[in-house]
N, C-alpha and C. Protein backbone atom coordinates (compact mmCIF):
# COMPACT_ATOMS: atom_id res chain seq x y z
N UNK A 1 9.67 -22.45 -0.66
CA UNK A 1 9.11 -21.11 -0.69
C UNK A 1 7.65 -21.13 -1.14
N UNK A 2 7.16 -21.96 -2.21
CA UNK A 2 5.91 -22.02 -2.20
C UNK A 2 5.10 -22.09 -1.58
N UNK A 3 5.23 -23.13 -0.30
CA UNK A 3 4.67 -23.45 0.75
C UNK A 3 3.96 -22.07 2.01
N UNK A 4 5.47 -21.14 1.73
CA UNK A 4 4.97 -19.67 2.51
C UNK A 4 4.38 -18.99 1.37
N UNK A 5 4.58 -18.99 0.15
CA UNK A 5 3.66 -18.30 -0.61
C UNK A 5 2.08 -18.43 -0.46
N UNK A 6 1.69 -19.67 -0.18
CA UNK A 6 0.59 -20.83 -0.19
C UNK A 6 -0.03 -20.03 0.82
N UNK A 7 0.86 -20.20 2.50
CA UNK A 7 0.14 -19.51 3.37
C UNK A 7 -0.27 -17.79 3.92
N UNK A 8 0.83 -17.46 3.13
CA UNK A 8 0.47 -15.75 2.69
C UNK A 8 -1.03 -15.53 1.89
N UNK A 9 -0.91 -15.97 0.90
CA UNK A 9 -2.26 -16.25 -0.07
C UNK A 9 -3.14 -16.35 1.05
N UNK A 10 -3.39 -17.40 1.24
CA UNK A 10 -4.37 -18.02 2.22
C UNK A 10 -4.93 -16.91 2.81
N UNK A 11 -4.29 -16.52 3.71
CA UNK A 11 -4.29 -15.58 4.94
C UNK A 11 -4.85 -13.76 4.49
N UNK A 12 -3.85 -13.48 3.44
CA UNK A 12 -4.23 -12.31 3.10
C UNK A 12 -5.52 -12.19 2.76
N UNK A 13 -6.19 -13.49 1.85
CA UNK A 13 -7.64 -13.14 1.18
C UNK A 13 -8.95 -13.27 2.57
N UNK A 14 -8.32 -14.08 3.27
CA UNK A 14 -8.76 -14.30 4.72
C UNK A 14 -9.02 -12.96 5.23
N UNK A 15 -7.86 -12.31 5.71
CA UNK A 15 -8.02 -10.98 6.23
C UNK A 15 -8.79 -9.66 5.42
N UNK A 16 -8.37 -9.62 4.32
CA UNK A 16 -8.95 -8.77 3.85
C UNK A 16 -10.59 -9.31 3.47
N UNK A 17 -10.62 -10.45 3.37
CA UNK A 17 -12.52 -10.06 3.68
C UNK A 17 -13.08 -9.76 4.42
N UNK A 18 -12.33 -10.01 5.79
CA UNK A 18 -12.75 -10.15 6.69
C UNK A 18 -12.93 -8.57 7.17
N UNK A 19 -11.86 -7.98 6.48
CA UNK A 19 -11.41 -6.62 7.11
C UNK A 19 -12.77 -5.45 6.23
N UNK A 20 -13.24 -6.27 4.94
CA UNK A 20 -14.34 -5.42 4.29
C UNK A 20 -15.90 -5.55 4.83
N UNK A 21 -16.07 -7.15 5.52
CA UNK A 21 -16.62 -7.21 6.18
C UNK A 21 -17.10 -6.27 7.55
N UNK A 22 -16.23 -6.31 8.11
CA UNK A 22 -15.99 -5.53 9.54
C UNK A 22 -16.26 -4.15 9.46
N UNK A 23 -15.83 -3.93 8.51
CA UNK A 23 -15.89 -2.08 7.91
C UNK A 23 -17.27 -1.53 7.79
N UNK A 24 -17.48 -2.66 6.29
CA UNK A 24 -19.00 -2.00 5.74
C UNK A 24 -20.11 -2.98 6.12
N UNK A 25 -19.97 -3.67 7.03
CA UNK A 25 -21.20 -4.23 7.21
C UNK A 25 -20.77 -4.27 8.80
N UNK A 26 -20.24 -5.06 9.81
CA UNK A 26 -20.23 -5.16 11.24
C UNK A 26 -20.20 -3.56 11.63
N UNK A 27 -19.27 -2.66 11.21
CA UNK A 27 -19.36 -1.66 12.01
C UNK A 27 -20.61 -0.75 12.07
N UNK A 28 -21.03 -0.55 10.84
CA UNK A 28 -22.63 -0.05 10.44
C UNK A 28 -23.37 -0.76 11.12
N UNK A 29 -23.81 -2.24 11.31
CA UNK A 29 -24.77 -2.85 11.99
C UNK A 29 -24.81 -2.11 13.50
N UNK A 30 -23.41 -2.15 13.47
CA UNK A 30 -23.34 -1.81 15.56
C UNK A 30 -24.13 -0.55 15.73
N UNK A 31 -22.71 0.45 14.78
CA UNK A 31 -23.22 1.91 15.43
C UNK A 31 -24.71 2.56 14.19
N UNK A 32 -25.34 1.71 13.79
CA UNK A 32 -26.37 2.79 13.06
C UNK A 32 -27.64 1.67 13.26
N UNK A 33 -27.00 0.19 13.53
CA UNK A 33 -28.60 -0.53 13.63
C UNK A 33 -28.50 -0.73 15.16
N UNK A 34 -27.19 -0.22 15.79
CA UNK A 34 -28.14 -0.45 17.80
C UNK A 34 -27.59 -2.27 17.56
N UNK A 35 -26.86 -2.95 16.63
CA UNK A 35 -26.08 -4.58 17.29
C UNK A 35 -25.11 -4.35 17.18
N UNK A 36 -24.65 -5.10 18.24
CA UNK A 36 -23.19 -5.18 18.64
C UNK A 36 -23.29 -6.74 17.89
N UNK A 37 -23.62 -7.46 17.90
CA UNK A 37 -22.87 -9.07 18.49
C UNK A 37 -22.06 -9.14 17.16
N UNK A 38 -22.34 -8.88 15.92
CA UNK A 38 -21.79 -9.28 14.47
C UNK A 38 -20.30 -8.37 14.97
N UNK A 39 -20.18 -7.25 15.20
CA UNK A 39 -19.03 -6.69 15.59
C UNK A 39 -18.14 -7.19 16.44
N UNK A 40 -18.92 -8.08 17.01
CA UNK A 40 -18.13 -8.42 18.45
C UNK A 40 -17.87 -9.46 18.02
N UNK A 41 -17.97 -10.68 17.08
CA UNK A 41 -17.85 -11.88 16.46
C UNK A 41 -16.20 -11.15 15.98
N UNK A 42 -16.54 -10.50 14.43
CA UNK A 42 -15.57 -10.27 13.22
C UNK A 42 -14.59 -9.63 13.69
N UNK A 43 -14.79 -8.41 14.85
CA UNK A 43 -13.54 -8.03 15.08
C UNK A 43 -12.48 -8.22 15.93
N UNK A 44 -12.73 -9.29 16.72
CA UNK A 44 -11.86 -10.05 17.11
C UNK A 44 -11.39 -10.97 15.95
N UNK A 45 -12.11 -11.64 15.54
CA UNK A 45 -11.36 -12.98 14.40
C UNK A 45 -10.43 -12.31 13.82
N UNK A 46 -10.90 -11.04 13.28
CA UNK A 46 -9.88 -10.37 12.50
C UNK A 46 -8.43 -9.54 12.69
N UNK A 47 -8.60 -9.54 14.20
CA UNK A 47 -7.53 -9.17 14.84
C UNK A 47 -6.44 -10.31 15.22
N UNK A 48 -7.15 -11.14 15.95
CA UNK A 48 -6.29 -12.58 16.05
C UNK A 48 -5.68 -13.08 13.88
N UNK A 49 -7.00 -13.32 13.09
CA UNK A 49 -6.13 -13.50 11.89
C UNK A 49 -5.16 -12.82 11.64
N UNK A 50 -5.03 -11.47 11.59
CA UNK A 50 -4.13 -10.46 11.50
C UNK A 50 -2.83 -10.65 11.84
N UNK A 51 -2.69 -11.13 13.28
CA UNK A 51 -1.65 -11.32 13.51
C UNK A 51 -0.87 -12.49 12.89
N UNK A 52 -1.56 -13.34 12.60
CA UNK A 52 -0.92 -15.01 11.83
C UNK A 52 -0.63 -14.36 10.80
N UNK A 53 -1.39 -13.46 10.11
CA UNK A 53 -1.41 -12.62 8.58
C UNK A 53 -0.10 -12.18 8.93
N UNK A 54 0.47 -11.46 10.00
CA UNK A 54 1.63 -10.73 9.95
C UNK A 54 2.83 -11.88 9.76
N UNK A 55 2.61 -13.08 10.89
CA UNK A 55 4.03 -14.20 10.96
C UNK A 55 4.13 -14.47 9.51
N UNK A 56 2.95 -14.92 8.76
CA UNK A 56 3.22 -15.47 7.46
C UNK A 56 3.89 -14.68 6.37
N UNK A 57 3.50 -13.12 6.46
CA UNK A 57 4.03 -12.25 5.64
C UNK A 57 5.29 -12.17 6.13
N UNK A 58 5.94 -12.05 7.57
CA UNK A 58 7.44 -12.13 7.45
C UNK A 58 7.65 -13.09 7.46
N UNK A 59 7.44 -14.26 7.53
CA UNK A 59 8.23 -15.75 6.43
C UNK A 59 8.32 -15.58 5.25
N UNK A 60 7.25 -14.72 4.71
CA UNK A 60 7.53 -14.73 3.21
C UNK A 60 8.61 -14.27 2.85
N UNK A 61 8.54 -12.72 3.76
CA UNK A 61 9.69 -11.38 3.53
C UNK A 61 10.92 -12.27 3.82
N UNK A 62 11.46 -12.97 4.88
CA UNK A 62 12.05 -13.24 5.35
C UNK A 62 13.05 -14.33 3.94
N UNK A 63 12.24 -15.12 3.69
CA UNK A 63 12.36 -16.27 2.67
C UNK A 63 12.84 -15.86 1.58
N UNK A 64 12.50 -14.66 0.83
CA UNK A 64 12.30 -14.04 -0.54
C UNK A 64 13.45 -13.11 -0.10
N UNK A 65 14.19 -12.57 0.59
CA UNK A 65 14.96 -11.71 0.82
C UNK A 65 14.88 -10.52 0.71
N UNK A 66 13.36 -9.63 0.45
CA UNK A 66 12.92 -8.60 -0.31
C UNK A 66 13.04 -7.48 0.78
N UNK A 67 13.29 -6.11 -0.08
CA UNK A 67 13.39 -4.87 0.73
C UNK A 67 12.17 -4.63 1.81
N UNK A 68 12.61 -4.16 2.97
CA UNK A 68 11.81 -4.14 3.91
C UNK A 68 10.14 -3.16 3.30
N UNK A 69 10.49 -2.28 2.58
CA UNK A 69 9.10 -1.52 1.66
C UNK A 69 8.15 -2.89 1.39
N UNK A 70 8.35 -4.24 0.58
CA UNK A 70 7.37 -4.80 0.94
C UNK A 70 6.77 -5.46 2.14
N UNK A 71 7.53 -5.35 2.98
CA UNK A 71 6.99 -5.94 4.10
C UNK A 71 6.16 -4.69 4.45
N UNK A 72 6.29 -3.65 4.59
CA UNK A 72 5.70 -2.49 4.63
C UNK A 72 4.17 -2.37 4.16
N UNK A 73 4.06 -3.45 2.69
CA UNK A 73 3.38 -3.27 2.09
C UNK A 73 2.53 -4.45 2.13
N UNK A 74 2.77 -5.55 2.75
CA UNK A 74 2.05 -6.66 3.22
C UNK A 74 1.31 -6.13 4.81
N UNK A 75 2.30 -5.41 5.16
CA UNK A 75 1.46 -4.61 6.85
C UNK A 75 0.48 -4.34 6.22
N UNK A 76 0.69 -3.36 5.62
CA UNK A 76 -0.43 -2.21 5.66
C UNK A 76 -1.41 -3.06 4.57
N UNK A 77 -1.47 -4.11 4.16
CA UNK A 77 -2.79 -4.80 3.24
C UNK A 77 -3.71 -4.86 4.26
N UNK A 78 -3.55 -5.14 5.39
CA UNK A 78 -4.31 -6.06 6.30
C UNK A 78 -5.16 -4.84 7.10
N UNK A 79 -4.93 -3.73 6.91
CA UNK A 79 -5.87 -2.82 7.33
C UNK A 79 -6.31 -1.83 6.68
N UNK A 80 -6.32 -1.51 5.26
CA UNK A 80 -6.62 -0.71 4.45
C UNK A 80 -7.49 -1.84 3.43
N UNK A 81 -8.76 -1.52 3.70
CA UNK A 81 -9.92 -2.31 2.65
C UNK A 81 -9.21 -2.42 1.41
N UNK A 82 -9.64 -3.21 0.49
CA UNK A 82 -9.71 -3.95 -0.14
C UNK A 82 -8.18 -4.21 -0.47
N UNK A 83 -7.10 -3.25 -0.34
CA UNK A 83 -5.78 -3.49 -0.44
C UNK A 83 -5.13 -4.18 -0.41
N UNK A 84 -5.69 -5.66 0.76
CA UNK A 84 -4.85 -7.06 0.35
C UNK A 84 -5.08 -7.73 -0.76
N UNK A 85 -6.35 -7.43 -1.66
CA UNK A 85 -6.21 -8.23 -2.71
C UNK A 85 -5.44 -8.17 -3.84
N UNK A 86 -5.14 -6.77 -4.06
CA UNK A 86 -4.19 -5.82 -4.87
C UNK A 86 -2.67 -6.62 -4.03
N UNK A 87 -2.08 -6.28 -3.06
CA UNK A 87 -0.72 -6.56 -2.45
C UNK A 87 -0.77 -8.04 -2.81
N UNK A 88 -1.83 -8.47 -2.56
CA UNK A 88 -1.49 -10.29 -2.43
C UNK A 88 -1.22 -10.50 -3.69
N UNK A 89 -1.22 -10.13 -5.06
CA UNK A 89 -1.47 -10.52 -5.97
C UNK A 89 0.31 -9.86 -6.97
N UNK A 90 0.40 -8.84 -6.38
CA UNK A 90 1.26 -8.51 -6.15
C UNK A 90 2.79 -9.49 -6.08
N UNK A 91 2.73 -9.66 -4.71
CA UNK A 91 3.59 -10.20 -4.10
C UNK A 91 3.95 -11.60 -4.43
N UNK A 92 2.56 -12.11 -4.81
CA UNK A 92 2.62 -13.44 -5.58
C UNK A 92 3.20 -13.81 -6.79
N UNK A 93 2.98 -12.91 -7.57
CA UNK A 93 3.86 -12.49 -8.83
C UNK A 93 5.29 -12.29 -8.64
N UNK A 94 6.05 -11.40 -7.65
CA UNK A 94 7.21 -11.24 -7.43
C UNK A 94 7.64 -12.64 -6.60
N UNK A 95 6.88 -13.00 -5.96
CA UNK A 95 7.79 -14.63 -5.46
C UNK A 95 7.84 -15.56 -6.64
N UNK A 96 6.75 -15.54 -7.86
CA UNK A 96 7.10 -16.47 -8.75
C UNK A 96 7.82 -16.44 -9.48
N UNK A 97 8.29 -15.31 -9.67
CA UNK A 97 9.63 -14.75 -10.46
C UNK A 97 11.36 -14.62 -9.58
N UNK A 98 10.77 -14.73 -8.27
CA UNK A 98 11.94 -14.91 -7.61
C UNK A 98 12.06 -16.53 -7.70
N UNK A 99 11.39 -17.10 -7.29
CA UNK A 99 11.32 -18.67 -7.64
C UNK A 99 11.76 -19.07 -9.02
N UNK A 100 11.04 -18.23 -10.04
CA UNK A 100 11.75 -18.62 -11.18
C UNK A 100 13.40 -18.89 -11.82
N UNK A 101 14.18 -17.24 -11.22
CA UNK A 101 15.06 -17.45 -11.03
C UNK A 101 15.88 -18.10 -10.38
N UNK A 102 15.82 -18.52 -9.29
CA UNK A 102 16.76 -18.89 -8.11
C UNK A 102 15.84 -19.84 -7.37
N UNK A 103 15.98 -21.47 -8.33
CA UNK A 103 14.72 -22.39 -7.70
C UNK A 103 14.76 -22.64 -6.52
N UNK A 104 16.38 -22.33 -5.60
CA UNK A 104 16.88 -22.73 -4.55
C UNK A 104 16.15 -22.10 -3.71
N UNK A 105 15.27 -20.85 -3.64
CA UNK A 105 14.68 -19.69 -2.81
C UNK A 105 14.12 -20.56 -2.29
């Protein structure tokens, strides 16, 4: 289970920079400075990450046995600014305590 914890981590801090990025700096560049290309870079990456962001979060969900509300709550990190760093941190805590208990997880 660590191992999907490992790549949840990974991924979430991945996306969500990426996703604060895209917000307050690519989308402003496009529509208020007249460039596209920085937009056209980040918001694809961040769409393709996103989705790996999603497989990894249901391995996690999947692994950890947890009520579908956090999976709910790993979705919605990945598109509400700064929110994955809050969920990731989160969730990390509740797998180490599920781990704690039940090393078999």
């Amino acid at each position: 289970m660590q191992a999907a914890v490992n790549r949840y981590r990974a991924l979430a801090y991945v996306v969500g920079t990426l996703l604060i990025v895209l917000i307050f700096i690519a989308v402003p560049v496009r529509y208020i400075g007249g460039q596209p290309g920085l937009s056209a870079v980040v918001s694809p990456l961040h769409g393709l990450l996103y989705m790996v962001y999603l497989v990894f979060a249901f391995d996690l969900y999947r692994r950890a046995g947890w009520p579908l509300s956090r999976m709910v709550m790993m979705v919605a990190a990945g598109f509400v600014p700064f929110l994955a760093f809050f969920i990731e941190r989160k969730i990390t805590q509740e797998a180490k305590l599920l781990a704690a208990a039940d090393p078999a997880v």
